[in-house]
C-alpha atoms as a PDB file:
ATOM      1  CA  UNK A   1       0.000   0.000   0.000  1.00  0.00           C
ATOM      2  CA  UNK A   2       3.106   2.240   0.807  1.00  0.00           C
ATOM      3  CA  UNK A   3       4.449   1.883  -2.482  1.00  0.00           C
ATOM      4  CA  UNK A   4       1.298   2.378  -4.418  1.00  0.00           C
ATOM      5  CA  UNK A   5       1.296   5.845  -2.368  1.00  0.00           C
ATOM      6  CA  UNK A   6       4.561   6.863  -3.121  1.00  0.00           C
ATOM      7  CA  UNK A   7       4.047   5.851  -6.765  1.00  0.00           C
ATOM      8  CA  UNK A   8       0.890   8.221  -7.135  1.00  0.00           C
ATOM      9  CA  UNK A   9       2.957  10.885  -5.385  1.00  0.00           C
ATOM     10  CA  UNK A  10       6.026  10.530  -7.616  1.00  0.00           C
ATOM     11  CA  UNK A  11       3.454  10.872 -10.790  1.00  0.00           C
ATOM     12  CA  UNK A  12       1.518  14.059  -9.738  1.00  0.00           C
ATOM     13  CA  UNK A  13       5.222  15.716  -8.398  1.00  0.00           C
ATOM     14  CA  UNK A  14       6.648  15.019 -12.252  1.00  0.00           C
ATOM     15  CA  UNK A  15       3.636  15.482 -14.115  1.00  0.00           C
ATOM     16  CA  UNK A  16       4.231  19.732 -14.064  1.00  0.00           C
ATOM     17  CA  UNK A  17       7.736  19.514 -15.312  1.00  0.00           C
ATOM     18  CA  UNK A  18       6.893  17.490 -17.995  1.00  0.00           C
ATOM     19  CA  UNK A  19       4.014  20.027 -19.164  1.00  0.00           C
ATOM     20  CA  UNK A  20       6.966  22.580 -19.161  1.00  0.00           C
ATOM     21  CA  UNK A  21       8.783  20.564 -21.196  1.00  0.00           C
ATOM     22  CA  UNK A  22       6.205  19.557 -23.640  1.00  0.00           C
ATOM     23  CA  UNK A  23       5.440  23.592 -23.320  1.00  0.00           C
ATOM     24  CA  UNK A  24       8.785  24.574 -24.445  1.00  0.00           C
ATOM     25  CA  UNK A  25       9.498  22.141 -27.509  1.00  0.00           C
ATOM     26  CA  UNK A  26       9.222  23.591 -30.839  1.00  0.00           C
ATOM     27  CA  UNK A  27       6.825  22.795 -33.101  1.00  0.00           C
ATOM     28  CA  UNK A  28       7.441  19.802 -35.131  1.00  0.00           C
ATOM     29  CA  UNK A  29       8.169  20.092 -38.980  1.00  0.00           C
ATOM     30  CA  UNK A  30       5.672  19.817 -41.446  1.00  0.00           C
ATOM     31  CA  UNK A  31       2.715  20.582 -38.279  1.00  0.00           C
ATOM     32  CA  UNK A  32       1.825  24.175 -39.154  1.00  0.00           C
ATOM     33  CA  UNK A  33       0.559  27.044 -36.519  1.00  0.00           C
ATOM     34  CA  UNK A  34      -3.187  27.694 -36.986  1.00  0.00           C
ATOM     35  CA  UNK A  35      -2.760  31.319 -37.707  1.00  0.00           C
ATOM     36  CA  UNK A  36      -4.534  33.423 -34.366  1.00  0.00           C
ATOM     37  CA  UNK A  37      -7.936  34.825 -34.365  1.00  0.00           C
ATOM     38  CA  UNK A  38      -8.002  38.337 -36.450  1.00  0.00           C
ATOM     39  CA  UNK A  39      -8.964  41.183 -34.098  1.00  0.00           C
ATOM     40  CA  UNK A  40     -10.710  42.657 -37.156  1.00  0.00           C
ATOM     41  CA  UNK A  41     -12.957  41.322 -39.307  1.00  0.00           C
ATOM     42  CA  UNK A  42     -13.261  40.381 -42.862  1.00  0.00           C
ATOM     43  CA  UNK A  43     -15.611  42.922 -43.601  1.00  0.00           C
ATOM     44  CA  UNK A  44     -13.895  45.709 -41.699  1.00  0.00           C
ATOM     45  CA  UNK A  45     -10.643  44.725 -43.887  1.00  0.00           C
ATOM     46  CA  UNK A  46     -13.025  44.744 -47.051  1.00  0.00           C
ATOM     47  CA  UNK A  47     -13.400  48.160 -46.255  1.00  0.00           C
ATOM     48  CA  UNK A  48     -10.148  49.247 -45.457  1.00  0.00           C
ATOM     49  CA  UNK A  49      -8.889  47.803 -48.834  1.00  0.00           C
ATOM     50  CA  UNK A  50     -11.790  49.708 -50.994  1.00  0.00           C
ATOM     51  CA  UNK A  51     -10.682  52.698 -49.156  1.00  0.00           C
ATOM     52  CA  UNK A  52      -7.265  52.478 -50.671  1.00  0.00           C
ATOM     53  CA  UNK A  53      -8.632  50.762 -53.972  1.00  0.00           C
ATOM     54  CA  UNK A  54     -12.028  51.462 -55.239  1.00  0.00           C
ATOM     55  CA  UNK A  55     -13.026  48.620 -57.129  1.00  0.00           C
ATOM     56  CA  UNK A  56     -14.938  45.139 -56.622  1.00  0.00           C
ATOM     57  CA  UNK A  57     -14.047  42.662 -53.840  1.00  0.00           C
ATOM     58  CA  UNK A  58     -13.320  39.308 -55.546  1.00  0.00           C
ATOM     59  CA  UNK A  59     -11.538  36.889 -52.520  1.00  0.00           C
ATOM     60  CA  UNK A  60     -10.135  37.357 -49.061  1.00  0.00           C
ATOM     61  CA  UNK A  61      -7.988  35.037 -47.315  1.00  0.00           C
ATOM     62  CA  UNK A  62      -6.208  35.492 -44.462  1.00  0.00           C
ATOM     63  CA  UNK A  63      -1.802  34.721 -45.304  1.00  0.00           C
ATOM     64  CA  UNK A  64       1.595  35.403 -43.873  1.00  0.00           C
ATOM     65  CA  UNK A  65       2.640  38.466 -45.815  1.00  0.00           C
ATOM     66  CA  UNK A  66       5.825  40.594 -44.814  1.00  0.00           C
ATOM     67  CA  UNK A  67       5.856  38.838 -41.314  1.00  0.00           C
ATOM     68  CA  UNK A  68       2.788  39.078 -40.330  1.00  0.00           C
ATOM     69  CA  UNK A  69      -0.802  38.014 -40.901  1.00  0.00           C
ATOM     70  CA  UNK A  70      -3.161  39.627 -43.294  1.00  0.00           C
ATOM     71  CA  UNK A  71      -6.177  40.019 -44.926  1.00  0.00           C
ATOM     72  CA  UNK A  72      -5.155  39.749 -48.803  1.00  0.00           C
ATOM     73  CA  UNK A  73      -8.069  41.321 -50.116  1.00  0.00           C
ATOM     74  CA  UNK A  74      -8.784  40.513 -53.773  1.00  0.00           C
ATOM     75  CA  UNK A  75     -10.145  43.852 -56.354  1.00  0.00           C
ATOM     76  CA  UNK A  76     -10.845  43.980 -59.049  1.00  0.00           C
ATOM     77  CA  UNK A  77     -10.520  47.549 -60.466  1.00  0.00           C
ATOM     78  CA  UNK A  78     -12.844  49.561 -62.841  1.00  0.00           C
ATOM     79  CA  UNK A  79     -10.159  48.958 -65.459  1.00  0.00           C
ATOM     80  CA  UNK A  80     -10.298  44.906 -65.015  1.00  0.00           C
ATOM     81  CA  UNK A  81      -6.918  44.461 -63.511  1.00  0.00           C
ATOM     82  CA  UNK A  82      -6.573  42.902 -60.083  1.00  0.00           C
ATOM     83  CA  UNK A  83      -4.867  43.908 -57.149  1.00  0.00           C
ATOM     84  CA  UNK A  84      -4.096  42.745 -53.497  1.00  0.00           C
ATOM     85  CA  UNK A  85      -4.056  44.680 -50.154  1.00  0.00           C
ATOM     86  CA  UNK A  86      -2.733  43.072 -47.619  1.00  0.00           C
ATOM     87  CA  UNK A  87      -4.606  44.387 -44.343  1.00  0.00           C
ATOM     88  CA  UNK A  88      -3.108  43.223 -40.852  1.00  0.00           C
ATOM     89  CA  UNK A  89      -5.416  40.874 -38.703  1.00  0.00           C
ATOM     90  CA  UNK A  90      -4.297  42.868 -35.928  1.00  0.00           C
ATOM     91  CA  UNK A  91      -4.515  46.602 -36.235  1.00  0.00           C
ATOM     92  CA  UNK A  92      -6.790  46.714 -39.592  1.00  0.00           C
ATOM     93  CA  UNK A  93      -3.595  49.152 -41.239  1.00  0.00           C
ATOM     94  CA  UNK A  94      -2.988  48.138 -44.609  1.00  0.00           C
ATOM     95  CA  UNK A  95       0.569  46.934 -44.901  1.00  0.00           C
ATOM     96  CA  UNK A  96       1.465  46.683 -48.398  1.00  0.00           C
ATOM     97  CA  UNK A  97      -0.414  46.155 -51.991  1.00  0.00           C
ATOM     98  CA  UNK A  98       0.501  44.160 -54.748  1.00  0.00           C
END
């Protein structure tokens, strides 16, 4: 009975520095990071890109642009060509066009 005790004890007193472990490991290749929830949304970045570039939304998707995470907002202009803004998921600034 003594050893099961000091079993059970031995598990809960390792089980936190293994978390920290496990907690501290980089990623493995080929898993990719699920890109974090925008603080603005699509429509808000819709409008920020029409701001810069009037013209018809055709596709948004959210990619890793300049390091960082944007909106790349798809327009197509009055003149039929197509251009991307990229529009941070964080502060809704437009941070480049292509």
């Amino acid at each position: 009975m003594k050893t099961i005790h000091v079993g059970v004890l031995a598990i809960l007193l390792c089980a936190p520095a293994v978390a920290d472990v496990q907690a501290q490991q980089p990623a493995r290749p080929g898993k990719e990071r699920a890109a974090p929830a925008p603080k603005i949304t699509e429509e808000q970045a819709k409008k920020v890109a029409l701001e810069r570039i009037p013209g018809e939304v055709t596709d948004v998707t959210i990619e890793r642009k300049q390091g960082r995470n944007v909106y790349v907002v798809e327009i197509r202009t009055s003149d039929g060509d197509e251009k991307d803004v990229f529009v941070d998921i964080a502060s809704g600034q437009i941070v480049g066009t292509d």
